[in-house]
Protein backbone atom coordinates (compact mmCIF):
# COMPACT_ATOMS: atom_id res chain seq x y z
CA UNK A 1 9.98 -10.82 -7.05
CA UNK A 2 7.93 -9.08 -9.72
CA UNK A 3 6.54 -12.09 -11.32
CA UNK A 4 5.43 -12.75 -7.89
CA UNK A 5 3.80 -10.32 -6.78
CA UNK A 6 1.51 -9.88 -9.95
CA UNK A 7 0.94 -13.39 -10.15
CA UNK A 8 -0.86 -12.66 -6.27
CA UNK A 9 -2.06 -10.11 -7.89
CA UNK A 10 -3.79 -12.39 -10.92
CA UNK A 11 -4.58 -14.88 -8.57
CA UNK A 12 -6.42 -12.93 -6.26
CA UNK A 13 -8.46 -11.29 -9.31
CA UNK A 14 -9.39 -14.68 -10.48
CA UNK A 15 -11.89 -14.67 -7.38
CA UNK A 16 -14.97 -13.92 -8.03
CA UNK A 17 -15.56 -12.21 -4.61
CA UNK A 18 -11.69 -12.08 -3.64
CA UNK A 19 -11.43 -10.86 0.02
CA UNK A 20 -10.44 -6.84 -0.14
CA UNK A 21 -7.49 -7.37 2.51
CA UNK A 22 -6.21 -9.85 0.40
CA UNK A 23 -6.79 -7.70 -2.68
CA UNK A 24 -5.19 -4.87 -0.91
CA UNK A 25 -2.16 -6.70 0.23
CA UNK A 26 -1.31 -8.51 -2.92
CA UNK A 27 -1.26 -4.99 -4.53
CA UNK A 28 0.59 -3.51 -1.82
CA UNK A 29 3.68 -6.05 -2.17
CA UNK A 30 3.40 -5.40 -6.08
CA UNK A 31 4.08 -1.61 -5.01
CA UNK A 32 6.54 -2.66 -2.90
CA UNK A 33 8.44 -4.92 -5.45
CA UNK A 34 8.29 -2.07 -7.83
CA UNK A 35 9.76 0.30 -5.86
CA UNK A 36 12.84 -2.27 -5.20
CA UNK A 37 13.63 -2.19 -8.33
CA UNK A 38 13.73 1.26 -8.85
CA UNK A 39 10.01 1.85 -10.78
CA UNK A 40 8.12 4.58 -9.03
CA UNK A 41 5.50 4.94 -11.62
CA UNK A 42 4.84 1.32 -11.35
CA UNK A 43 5.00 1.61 -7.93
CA UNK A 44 2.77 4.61 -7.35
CA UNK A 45 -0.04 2.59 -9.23
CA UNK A 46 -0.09 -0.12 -7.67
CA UNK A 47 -0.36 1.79 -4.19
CA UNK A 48 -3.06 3.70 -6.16
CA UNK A 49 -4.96 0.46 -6.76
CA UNK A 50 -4.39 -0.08 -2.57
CA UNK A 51 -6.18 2.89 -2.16
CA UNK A 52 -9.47 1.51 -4.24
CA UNK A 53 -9.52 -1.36 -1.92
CA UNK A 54 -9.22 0.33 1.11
CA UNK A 55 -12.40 2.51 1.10
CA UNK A 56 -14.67 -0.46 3.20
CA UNK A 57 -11.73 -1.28 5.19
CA UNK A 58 -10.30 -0.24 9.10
CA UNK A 59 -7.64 3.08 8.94
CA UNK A 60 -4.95 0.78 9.01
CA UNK A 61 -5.21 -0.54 5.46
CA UNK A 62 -5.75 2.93 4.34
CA UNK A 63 -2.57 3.68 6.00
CA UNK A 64 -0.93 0.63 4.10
CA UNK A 65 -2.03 2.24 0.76
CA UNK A 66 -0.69 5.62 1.88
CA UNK A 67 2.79 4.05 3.31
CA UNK A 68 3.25 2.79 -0.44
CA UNK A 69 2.50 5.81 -1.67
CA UNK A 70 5.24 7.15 0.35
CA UNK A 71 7.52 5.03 -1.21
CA UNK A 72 7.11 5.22 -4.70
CA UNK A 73 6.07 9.00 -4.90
CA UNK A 74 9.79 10.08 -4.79
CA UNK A 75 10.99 7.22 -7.25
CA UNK A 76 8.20 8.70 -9.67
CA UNK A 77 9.69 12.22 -9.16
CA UNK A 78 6.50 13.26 -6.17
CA UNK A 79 8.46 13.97 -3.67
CA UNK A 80 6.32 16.32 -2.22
CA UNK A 81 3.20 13.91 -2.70
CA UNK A 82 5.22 11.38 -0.67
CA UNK A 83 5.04 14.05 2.27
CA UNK A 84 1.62 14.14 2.10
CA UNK A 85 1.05 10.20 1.81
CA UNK A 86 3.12 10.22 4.85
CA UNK A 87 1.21 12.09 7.07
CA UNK A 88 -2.05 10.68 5.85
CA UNK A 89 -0.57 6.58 6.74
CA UNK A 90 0.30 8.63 10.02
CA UNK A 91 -2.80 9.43 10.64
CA UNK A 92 -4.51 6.26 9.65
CA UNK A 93 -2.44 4.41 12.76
CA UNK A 94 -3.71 7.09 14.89
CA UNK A 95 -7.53 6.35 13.61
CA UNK A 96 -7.33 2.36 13.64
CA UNK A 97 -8.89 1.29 16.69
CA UNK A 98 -6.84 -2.42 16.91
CA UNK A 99 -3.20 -0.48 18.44
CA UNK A 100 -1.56 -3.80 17.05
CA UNK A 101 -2.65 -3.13 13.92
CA UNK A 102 -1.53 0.26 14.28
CA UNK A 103 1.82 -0.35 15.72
CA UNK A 104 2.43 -2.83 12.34
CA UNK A 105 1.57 0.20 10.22
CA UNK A 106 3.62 2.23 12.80
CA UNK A 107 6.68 -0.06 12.68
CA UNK A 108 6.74 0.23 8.69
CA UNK A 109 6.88 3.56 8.22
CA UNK A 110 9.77 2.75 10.32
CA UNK A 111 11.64 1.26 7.88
């Protein structure tokens, strides 16, 4: 699942120009791998690296980088910073203007 996700990750780089969604996901399903297994540090910076690609992009993908934040801040010993990340992905899905794109960012803080 690991492998995976950083090979995305590697692929995506390769790009000269790589698209920043795809940037942004391939880094947010490396966070999420990490914090599957259990590595909240590894986790936290690959949600960290979200957060770089999110700047030129809607509030929803901001909100992605802070949901994976939320996850891996309390596997690398943040829980308070997880909180935090929390309400910011919150209020990214109450900034995006597309509500579908909200509700997806909605329905996975959900989970």
């Amino acid at each position: 699942m690991v492998s995976a996700a950083l090979a995305a990750v590697h692929h995506v780089d390769e790009d000269p120009s790589p698209d920043p969604r795809l940037r942004l996901a391939t880094r947010w399903l490396a966070s999420r791998a990490f914090v599957k297994l259990g590595e909240g540090r590894l986790g936290r910076e690959m949600a960290m690296a979200c957060l770089d690609c999110a700047s030129a992009l809607s509030p929803a993908f901001s909100g992605y980088a802070y949901e994976a934040l939320d996850r891996s801040e309390p596997l690398a010993g943040r829980p308070e910073a997880a909180a935090a990340a929390r309400r910011l992905a919150e209020d990214c899905a109450a900034a995006e203007p597309d509500r579908d794109a909200a509700a997806g960012l909605l329905a996975e803080l959900a989970t």
